[in-house]
N, C-alpha and C. Protein backbone atom coordinates (compact mmCIF):
# COMPACT_ATOMS: atom_id res chain seq x y z
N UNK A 1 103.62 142.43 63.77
CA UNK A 1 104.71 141.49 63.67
C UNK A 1 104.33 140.22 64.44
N UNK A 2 104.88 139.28 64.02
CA UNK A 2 104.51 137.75 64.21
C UNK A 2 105.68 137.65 64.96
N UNK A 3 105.86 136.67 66.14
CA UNK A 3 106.79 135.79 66.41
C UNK A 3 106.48 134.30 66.54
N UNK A 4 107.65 133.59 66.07
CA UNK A 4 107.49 132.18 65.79
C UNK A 4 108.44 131.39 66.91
N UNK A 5 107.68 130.50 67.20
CA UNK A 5 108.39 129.49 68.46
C UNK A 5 108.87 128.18 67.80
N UNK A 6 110.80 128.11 67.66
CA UNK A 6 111.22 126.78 67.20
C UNK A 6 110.60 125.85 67.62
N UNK A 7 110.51 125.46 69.03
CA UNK A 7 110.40 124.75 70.35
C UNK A 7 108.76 123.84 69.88
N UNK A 8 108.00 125.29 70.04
CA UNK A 8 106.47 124.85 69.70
C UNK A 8 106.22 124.79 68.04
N UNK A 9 106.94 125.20 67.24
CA UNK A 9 106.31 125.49 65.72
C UNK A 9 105.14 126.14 65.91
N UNK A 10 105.16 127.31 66.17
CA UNK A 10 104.30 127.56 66.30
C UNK A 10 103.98 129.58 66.37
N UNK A 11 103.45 129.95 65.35
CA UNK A 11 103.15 131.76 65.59
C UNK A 11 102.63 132.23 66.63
N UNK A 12 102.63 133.62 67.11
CA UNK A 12 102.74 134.29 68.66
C UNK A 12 102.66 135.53 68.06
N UNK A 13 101.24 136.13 68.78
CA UNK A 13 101.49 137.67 68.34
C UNK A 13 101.76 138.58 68.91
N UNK A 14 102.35 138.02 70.50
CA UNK A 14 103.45 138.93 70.95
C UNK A 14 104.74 138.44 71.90
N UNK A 15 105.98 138.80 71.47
CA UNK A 15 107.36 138.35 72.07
C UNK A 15 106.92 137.54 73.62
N UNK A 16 106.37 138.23 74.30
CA UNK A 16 105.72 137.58 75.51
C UNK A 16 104.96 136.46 75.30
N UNK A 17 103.64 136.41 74.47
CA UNK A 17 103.12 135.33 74.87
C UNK A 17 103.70 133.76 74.10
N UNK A 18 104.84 134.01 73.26
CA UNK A 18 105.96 133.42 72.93
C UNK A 18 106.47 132.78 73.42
N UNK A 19 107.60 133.74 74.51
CA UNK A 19 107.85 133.37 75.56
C UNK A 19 107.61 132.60 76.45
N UNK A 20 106.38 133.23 77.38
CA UNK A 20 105.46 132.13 78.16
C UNK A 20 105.18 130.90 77.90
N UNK A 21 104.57 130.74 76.36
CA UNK A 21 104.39 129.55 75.88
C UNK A 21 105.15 128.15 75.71
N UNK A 22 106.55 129.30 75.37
CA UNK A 22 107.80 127.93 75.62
C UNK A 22 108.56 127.56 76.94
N UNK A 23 108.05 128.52 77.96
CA UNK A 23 108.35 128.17 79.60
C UNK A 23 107.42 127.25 80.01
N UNK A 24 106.07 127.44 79.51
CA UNK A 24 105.07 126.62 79.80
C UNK A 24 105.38 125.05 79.06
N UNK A 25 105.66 124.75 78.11
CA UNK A 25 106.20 123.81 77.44
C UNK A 25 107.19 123.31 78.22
N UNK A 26 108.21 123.96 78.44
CA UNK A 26 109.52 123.36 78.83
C UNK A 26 109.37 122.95 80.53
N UNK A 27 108.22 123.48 81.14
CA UNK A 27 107.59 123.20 82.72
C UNK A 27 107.27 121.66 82.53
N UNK A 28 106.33 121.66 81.81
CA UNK A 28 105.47 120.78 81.56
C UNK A 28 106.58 119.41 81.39
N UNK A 29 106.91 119.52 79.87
CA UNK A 29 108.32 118.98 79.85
C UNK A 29 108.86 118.19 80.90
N UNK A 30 109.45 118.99 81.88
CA UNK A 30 110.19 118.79 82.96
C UNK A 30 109.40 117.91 83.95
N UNK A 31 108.19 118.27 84.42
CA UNK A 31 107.14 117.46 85.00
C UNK A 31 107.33 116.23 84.44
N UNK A 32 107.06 115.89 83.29
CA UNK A 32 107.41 114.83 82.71
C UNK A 32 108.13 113.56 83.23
N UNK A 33 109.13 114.53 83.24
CA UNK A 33 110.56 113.96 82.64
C UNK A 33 110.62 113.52 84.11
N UNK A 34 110.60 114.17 85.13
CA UNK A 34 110.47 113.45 86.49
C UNK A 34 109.62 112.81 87.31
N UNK A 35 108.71 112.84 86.60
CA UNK A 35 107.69 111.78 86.55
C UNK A 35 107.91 110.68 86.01
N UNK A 36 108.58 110.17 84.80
CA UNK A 36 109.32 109.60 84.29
C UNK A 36 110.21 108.26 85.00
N UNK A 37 111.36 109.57 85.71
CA UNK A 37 112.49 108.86 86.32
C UNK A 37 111.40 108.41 87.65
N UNK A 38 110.71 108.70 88.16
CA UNK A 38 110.49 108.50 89.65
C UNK A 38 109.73 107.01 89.52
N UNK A 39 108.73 106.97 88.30
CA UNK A 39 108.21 105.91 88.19
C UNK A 39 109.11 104.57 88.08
N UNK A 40 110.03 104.87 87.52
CA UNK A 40 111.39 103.92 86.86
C UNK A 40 111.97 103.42 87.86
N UNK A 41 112.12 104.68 89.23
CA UNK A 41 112.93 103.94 90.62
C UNK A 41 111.97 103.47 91.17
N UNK A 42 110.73 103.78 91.01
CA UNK A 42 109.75 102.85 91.69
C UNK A 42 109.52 101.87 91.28
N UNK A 43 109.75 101.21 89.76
CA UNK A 43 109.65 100.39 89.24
C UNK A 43 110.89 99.41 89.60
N UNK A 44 111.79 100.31 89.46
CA UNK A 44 113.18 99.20 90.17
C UNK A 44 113.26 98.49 91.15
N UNK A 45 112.47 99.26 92.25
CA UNK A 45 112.49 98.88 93.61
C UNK A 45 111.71 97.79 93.59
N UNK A 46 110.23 97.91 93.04
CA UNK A 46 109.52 96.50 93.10
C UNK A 46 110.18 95.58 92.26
N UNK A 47 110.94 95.46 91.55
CA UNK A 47 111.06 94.66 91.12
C UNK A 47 112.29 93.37 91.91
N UNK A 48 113.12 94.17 92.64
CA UNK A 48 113.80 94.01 93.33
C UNK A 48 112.96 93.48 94.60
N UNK A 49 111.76 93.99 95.29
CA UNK A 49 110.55 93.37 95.91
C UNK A 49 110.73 92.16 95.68
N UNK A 50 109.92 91.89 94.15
CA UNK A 50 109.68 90.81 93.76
C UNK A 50 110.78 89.78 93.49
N UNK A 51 111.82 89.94 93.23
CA UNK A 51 113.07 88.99 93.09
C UNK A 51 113.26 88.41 94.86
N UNK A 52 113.16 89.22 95.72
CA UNK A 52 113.38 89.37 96.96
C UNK A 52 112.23 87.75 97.64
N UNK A 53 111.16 88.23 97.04
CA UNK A 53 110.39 87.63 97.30
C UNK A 53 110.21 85.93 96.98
N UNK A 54 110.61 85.86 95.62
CA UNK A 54 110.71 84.59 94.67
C UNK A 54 111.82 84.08 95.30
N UNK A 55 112.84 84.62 96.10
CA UNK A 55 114.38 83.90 96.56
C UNK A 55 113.45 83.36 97.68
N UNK A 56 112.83 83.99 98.47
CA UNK A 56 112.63 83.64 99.74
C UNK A 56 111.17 82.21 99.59
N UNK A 57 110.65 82.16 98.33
CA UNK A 57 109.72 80.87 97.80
C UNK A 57 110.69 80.23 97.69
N UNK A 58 111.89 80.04 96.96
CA UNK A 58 112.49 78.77 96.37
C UNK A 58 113.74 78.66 97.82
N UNK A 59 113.74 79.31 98.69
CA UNK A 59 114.54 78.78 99.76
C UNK A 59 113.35 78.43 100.82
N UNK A 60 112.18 78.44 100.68
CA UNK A 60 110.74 77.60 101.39
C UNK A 60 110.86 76.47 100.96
N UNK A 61 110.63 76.56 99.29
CA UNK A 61 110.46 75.04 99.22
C UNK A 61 111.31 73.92 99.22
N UNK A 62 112.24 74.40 99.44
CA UNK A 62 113.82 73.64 99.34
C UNK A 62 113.60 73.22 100.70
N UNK A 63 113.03 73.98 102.02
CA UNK A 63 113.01 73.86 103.01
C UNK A 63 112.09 72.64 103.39
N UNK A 64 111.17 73.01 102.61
CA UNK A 64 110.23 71.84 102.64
C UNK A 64 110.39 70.29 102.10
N UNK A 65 111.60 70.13 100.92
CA UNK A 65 111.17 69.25 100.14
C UNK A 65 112.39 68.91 101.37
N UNK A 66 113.56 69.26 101.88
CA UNK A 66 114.42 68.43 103.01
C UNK A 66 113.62 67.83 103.87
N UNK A 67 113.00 68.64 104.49
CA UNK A 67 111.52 67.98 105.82
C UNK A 67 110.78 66.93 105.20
N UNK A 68 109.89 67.20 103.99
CA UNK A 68 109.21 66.27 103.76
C UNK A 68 110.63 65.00 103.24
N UNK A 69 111.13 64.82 102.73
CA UNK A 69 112.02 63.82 102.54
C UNK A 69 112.57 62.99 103.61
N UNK A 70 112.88 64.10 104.54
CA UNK A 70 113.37 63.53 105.61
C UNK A 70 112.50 62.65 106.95
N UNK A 71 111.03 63.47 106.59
CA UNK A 71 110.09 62.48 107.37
C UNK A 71 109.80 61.72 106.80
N UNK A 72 109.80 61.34 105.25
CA UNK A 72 109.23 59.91 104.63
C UNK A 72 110.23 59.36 104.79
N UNK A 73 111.75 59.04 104.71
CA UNK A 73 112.62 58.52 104.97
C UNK A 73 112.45 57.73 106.67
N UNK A 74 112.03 58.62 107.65
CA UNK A 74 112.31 57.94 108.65
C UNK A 74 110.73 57.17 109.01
N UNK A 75 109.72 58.02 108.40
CA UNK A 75 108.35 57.10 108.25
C UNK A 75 107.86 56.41 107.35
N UNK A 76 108.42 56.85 106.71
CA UNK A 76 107.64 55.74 104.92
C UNK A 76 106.94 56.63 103.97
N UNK A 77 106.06 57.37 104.51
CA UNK A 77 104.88 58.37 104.08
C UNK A 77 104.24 59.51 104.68
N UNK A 78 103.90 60.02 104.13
CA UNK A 78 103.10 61.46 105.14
C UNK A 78 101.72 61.85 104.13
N UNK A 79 100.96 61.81 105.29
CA UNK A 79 99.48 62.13 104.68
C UNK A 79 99.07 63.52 105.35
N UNK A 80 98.74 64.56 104.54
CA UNK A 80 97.56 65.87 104.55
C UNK A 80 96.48 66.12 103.83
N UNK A 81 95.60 66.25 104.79
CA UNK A 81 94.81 66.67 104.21
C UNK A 81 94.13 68.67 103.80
N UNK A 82 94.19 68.35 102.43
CA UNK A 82 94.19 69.89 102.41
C UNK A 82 91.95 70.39 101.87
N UNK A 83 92.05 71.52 102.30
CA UNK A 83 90.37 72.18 102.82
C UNK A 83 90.20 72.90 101.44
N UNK A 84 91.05 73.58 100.96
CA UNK A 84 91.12 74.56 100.51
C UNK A 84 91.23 74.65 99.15
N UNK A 85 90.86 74.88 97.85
CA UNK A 85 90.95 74.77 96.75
C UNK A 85 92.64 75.39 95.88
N UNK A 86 92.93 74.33 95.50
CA UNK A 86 94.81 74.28 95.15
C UNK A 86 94.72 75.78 94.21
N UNK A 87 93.93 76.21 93.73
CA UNK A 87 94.12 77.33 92.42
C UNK A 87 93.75 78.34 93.04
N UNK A 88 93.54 78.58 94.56
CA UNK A 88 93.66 79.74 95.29
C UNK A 88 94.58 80.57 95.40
N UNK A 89 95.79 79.25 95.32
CA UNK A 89 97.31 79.67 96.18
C UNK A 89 98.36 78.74 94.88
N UNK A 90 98.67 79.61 94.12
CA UNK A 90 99.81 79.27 93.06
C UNK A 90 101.17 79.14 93.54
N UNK A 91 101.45 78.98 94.82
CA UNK A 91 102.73 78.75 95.30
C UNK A 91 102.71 77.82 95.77
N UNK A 92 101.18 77.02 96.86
CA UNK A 92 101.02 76.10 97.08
C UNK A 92 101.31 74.95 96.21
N UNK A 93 100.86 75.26 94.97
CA UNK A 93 100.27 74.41 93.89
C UNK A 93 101.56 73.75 93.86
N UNK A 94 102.67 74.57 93.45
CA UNK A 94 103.91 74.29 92.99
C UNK A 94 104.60 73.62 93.82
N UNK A 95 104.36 73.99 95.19
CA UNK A 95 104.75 73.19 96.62
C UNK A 95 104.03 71.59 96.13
N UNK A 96 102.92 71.41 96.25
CA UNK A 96 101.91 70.08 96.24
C UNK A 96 102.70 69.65 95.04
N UNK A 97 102.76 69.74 93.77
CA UNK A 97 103.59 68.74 92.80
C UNK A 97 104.37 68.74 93.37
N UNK A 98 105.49 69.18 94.08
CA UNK A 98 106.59 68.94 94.34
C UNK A 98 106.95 67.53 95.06
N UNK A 99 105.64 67.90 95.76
CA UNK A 99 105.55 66.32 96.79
C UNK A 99 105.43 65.38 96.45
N UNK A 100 105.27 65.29 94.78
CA UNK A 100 104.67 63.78 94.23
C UNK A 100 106.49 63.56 93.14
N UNK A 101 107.10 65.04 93.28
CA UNK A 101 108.68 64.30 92.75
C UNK A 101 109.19 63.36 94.04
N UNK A 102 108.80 63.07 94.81
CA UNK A 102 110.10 62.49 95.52
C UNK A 102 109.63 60.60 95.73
N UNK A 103 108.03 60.37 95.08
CA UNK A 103 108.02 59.11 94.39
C UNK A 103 108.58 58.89 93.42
C-alpha cells in the first residue's frame, strides 16, 4: 500500500515516512516563515535608521546655510579652502552647491 501526501504531492511507502516528510516540510516551512518576519523587522528598523539619519542631514544643513548667511551678511564673503575630492562625500557635495544658492 501506497500513501500519498496532499501537502507534498507526493507517494510514501510507509504511513511514517509520510508523516515525517510533512513535519519535515511544515519545520522547514516555519523556519521560513520566521526568517521572513525577522528580516522585515530588521528591515523596518533600518529604515527608520536611515530616515533618522537624512532628518538629522537636512537639520545640518539648514544649520549651516543660517551660519553661512549670517557670516556673509555681517562680512560680505567667506572663503574655504577644501583638500579633499567633492565625490568622496555626497553630503558634502550637496552642502558645497548649497553655498553658491545664497548668490
Amino acid at each position: 500500500m501506497k500513501y500519498f501526501s496532499e501537502v507534498l504531492n507526493k507517494f510514501f511507502e510507509t504511513e511514517k515516512e509520510c508523516a515525517d516528510a510533512e513535519l519535515d516540510y511544515r519545520n522547514k516551512e516555519e523556519v521560513a516563515k520566521k526568517e521572513k518576519e525577522e528580516k522585515a523587522a530588521e528591515r523596518k528598523a533600518r529604515a527608520k535608521e536611515v530616515e533618522a539619519a537624512y532628518a538629522e542631514l537636512q537639520a545640518a544643513q539648514e544649520k549651516y546655510s543660517e551660519v553661512l548667511s549670517a557670516f556673509i551678511k555681517d562680512f560680505g564673503s567667506f572663503h574655504m579652502t577644501i583638500s579633499s575630492p567633492l565625490t568622496r562625500n555626497p553630503s558634502f557635495n550637496k552642502l558645497f552647491d548649497s553655498f553658491f544658492d545664497h548668490f
